[in-house]
PDB file of N, CA and C in Angstrom:
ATOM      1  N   UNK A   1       0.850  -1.169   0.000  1.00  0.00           N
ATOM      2  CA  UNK A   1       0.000   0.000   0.000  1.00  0.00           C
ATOM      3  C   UNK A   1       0.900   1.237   0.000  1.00  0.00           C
ATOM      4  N   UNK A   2       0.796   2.579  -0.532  1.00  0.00           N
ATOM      5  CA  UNK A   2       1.398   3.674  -1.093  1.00  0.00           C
ATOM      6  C   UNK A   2       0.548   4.485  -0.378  1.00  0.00           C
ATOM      7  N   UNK A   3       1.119   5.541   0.482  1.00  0.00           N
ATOM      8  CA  UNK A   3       0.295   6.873   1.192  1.00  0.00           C
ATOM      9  C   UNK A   3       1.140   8.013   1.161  1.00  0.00           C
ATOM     10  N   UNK A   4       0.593   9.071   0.774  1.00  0.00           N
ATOM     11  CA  UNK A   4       1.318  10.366   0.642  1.00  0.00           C
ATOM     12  C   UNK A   4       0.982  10.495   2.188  1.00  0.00           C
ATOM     13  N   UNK A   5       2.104  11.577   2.699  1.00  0.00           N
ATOM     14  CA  UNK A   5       2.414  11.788   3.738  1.00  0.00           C
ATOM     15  C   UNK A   5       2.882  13.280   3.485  1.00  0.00           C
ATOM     16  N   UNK A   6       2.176  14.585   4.749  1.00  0.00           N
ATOM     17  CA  UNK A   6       3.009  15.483   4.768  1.00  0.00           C
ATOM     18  C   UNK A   6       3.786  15.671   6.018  1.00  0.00           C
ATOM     19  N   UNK A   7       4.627  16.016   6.077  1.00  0.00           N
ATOM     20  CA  UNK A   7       5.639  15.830   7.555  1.00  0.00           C
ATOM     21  C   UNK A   7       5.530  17.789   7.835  1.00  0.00           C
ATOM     22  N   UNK A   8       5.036  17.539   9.272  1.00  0.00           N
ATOM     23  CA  UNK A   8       5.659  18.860  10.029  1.00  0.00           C
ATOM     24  C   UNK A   8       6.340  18.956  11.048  1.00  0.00           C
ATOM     25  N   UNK A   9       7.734  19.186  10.620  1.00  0.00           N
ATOM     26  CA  UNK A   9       8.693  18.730  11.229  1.00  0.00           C
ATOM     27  C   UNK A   9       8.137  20.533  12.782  1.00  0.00           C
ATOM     28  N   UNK A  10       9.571  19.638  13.731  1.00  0.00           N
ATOM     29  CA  UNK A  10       9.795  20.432  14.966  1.00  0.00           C
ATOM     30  C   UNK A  10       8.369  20.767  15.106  1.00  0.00           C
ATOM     31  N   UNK A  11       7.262  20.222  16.051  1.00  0.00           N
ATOM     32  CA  UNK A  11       6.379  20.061  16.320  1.00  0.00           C
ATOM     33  C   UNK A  11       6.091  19.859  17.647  1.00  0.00           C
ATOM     34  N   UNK A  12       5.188  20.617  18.086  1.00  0.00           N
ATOM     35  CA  UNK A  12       4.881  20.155  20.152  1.00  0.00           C
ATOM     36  C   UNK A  12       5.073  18.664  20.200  1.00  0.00           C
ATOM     37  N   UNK A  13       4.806  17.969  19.551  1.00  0.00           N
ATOM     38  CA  UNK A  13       4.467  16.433  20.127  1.00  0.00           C
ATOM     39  C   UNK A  13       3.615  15.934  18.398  1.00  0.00           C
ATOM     40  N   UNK A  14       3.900  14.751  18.800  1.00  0.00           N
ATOM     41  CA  UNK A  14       3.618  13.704  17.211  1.00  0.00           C
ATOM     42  C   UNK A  14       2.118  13.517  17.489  1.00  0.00           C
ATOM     43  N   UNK A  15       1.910  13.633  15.835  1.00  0.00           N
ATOM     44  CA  UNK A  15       0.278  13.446  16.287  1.00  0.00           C
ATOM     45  C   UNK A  15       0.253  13.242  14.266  1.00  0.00           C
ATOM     46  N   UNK A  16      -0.915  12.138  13.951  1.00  0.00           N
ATOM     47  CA  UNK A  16      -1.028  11.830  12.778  1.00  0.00           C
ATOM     48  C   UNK A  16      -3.089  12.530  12.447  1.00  0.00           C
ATOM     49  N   UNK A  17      -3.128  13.034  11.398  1.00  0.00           N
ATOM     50  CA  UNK A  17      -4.405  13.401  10.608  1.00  0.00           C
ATOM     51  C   UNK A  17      -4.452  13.039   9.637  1.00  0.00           C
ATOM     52  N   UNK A  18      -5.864  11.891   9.097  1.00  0.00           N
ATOM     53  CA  UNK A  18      -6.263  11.774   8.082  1.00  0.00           C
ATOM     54  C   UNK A  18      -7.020  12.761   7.421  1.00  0.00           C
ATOM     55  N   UNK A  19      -6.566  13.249   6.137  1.00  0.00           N
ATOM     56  CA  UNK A  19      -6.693  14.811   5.458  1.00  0.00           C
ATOM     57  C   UNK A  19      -8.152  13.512   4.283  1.00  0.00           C
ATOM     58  N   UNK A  20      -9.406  14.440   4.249  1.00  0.00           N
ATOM     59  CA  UNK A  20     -10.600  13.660   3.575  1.00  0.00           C
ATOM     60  C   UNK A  20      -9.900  13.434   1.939  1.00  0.00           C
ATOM     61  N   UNK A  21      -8.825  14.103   1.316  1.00  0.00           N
ATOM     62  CA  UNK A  21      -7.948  13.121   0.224  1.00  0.00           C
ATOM     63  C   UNK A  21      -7.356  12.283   0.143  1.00  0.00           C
ATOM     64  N   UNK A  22      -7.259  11.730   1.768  1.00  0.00           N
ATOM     65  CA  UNK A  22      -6.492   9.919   1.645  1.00  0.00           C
ATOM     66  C   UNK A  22      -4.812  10.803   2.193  1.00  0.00           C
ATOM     67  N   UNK A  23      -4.836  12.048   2.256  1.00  0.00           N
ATOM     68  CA  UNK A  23      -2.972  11.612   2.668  1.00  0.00           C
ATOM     69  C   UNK A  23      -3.147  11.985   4.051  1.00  0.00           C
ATOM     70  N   UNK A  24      -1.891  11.556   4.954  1.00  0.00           N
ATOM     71  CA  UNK A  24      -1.865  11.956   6.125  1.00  0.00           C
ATOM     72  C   UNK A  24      -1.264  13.017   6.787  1.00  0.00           C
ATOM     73  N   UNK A  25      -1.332  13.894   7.687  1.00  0.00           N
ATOM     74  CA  UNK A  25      -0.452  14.887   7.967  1.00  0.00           C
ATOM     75  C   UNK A  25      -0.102  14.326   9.222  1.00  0.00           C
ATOM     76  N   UNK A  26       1.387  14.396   9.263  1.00  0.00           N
ATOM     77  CA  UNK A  26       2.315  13.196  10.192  1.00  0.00           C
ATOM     78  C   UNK A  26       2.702  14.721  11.246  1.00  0.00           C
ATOM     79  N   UNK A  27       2.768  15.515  12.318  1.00  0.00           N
ATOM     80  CA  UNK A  27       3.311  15.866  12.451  1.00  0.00           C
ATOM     81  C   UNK A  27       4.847  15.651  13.553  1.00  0.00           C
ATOM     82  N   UNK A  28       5.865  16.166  13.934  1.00  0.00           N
ATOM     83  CA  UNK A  28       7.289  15.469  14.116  1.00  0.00           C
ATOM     84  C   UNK A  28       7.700  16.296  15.124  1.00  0.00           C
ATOM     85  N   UNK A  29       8.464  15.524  16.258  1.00  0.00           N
ATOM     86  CA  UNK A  29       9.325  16.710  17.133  1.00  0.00           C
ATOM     87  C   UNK A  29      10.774  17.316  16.689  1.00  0.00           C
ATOM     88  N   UNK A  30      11.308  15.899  15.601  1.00  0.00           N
ATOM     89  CA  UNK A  30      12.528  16.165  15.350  1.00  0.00           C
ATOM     90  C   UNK A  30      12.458  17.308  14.263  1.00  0.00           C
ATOM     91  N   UNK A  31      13.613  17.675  14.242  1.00  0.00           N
ATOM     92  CA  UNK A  31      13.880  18.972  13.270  1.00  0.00           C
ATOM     93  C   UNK A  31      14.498  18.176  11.761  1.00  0.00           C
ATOM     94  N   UNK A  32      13.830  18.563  10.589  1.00  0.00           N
ATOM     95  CA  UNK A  32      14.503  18.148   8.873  1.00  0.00           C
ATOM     96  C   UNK A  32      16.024  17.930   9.132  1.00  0.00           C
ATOM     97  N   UNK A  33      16.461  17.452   9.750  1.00  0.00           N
ATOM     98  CA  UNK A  33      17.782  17.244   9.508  1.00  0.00           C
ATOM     99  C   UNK A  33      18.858  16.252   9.554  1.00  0.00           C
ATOM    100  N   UNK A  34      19.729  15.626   8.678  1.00  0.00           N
ATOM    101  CA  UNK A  34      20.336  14.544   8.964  1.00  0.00           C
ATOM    102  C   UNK A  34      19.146  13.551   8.817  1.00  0.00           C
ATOM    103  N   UNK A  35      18.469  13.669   8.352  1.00  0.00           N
ATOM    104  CA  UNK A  35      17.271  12.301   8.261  1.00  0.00           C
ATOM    105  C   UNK A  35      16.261  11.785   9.625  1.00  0.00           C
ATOM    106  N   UNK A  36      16.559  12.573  10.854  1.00  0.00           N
ATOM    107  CA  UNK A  36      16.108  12.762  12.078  1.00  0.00           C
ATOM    108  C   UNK A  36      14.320  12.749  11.820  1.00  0.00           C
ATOM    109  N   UNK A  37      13.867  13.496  11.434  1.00  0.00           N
ATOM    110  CA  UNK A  37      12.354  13.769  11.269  1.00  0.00           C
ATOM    111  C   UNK A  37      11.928  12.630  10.178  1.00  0.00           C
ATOM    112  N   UNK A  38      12.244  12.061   9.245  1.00  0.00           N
ATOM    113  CA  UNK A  38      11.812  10.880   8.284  1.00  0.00           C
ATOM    114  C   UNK A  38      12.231   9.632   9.126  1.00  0.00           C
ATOM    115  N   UNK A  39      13.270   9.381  10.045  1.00  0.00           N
ATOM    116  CA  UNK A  39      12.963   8.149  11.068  1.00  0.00           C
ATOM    117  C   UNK A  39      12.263   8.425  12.130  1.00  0.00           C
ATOM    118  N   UNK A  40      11.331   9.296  12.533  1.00  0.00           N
ATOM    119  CA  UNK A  40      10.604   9.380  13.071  1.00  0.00           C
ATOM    120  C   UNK A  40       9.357   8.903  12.274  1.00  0.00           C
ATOM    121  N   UNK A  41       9.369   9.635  11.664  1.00  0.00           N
ATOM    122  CA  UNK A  41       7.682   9.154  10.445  1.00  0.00           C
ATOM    123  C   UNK A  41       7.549   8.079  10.524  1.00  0.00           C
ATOM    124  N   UNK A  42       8.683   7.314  10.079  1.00  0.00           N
ATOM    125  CA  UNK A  42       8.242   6.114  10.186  1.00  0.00           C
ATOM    126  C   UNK A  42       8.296   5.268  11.008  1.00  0.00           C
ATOM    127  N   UNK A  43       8.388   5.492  12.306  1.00  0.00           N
ATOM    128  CA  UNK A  43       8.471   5.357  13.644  1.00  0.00           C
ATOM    129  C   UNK A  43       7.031   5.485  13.908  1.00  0.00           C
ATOM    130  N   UNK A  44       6.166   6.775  13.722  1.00  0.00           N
ATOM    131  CA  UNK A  44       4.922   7.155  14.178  1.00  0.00           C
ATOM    132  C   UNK A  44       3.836   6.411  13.598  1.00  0.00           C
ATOM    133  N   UNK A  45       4.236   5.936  11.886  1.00  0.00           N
ATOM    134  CA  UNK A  45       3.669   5.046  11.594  1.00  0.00           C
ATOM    135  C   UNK A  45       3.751   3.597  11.466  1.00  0.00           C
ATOM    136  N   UNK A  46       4.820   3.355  11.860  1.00  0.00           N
ATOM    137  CA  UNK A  46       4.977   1.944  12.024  1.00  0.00           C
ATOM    138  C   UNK A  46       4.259   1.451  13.237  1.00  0.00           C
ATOM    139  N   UNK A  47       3.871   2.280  14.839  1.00  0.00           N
ATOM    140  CA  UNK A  47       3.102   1.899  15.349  1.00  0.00           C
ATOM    141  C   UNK A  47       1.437   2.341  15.116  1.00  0.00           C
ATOM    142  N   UNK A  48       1.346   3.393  13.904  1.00  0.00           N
ATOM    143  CA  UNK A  48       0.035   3.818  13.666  1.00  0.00           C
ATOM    144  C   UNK A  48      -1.238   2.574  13.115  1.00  0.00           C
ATOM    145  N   UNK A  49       0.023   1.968  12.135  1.00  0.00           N
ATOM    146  CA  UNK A  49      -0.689   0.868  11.304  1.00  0.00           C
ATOM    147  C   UNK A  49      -0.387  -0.348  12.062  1.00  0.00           C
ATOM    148  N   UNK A  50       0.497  -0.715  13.139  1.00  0.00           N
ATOM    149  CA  UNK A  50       1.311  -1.618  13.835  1.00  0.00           C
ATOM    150  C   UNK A  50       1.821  -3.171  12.247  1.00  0.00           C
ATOM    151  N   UNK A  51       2.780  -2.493  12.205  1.00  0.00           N
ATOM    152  CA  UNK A  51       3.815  -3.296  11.129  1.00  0.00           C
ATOM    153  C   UNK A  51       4.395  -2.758  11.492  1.00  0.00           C
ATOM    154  N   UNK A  52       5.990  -3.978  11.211  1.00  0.00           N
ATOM    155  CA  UNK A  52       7.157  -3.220  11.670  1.00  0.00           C
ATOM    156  C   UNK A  52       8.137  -2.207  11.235  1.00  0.00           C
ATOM    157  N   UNK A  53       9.337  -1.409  11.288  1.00  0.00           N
ATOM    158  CA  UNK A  53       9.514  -0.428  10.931  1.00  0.00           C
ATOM    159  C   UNK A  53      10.473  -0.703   9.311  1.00  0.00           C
ATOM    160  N   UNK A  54      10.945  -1.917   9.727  1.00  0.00           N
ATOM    161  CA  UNK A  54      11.506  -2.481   8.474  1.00  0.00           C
ATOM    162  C   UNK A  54      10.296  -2.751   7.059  1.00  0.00           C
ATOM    163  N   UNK A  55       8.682  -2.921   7.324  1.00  0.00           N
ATOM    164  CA  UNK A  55       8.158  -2.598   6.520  1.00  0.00           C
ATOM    165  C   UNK A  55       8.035  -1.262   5.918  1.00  0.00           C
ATOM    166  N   UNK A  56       7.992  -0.102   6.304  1.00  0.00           N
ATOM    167  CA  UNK A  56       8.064   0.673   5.687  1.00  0.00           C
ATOM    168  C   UNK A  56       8.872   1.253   5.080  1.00  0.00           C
ATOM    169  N   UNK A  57       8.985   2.057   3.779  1.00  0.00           N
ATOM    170  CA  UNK A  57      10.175   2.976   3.228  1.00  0.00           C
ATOM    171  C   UNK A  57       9.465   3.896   2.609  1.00  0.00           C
ATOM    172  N   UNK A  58      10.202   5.267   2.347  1.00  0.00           N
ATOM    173  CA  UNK A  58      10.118   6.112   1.733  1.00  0.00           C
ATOM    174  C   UNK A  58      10.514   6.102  -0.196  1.00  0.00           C
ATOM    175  N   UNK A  59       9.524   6.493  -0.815  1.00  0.00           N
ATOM    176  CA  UNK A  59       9.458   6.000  -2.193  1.00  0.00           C
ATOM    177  C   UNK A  59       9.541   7.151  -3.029  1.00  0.00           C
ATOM    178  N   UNK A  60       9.312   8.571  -2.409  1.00  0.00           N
ATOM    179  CA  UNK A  60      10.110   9.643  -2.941  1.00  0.00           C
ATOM    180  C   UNK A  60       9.667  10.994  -2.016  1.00  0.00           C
ATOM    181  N   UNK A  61      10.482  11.538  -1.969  1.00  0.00           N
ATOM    182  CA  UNK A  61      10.269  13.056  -1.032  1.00  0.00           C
ATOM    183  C   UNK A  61      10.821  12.655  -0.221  1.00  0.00           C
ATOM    184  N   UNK A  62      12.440  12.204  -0.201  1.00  0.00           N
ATOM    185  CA  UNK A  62      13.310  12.099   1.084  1.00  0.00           C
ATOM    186  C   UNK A  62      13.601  13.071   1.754  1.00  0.00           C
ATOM    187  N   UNK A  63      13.746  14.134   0.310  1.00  0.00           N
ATOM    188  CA  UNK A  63      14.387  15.821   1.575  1.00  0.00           C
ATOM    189  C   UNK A  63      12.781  16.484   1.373  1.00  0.00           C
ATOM    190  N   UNK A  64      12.055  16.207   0.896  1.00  0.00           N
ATOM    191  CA  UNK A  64      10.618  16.968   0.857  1.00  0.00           C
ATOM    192  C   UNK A  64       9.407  16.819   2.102  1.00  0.00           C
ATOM    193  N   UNK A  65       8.826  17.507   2.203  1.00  0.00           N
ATOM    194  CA  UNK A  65       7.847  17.563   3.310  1.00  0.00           C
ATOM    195  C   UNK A  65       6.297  16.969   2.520  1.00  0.00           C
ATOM    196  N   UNK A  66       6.223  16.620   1.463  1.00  0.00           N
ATOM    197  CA  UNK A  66       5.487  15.917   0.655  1.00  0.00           C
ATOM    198  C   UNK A  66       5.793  14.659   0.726  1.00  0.00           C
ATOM    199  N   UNK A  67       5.723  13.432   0.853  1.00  0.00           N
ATOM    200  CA  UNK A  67       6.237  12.209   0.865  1.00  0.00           C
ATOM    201  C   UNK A  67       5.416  10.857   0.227  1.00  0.00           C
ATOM    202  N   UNK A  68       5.978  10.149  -0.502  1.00  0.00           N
ATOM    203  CA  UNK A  68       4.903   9.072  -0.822  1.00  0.00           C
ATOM    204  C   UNK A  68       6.249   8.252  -0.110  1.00  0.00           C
ATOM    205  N   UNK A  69       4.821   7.113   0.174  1.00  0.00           N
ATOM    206  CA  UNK A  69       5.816   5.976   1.429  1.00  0.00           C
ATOM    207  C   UNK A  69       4.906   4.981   1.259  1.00  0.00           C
ATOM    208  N   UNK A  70       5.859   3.691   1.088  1.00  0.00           N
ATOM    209  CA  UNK A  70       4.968   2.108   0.526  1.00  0.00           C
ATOM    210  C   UNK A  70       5.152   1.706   2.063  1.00  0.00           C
ATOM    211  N   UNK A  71       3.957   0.773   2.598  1.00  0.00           N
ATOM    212  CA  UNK A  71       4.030   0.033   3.575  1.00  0.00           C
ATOM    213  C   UNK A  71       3.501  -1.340   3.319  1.00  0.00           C
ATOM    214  N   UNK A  72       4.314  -2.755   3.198  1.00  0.00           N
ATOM    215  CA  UNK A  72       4.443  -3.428   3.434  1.00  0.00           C
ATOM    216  C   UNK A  72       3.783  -4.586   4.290  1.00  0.00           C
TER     217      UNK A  72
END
């Protein structure tokens, strides 16, 4: 399965919204950097959907705040 994802990074606290177009807005404590805030994402969703974290990857928008991400 394939879900766009928008990440808002440096954030009070993680919290996920289903947006009524099917993508999610992930938001993140970590800050865009060094890849810090995208292992979180998939941290937040690996227990959102509960699969493990090795199922998920990022499938494009590594440095983008737009993200499509296959889960497994």
């Amino acid at each position: 399965m394939k879900i766009t994802v928008i990440v808002k990074p440096r954030a009070r606290g993680q919290k996920i919204e289903e947006n009524v177009s099917g993508e999610y807005a992930v938001s993140v404590v970590s800050a865009a950097r060094e890849g810090n805030a995208n292992s979180e994402v998939i941290d937040i969703l690996a227990r959102y959907f509960k699969v493990a974290k090795s199922n998920i990857r990022i499938v494009s928008g590594q440095k983008s705040k737009k993200k499509i991400l296959e889960i497994l």
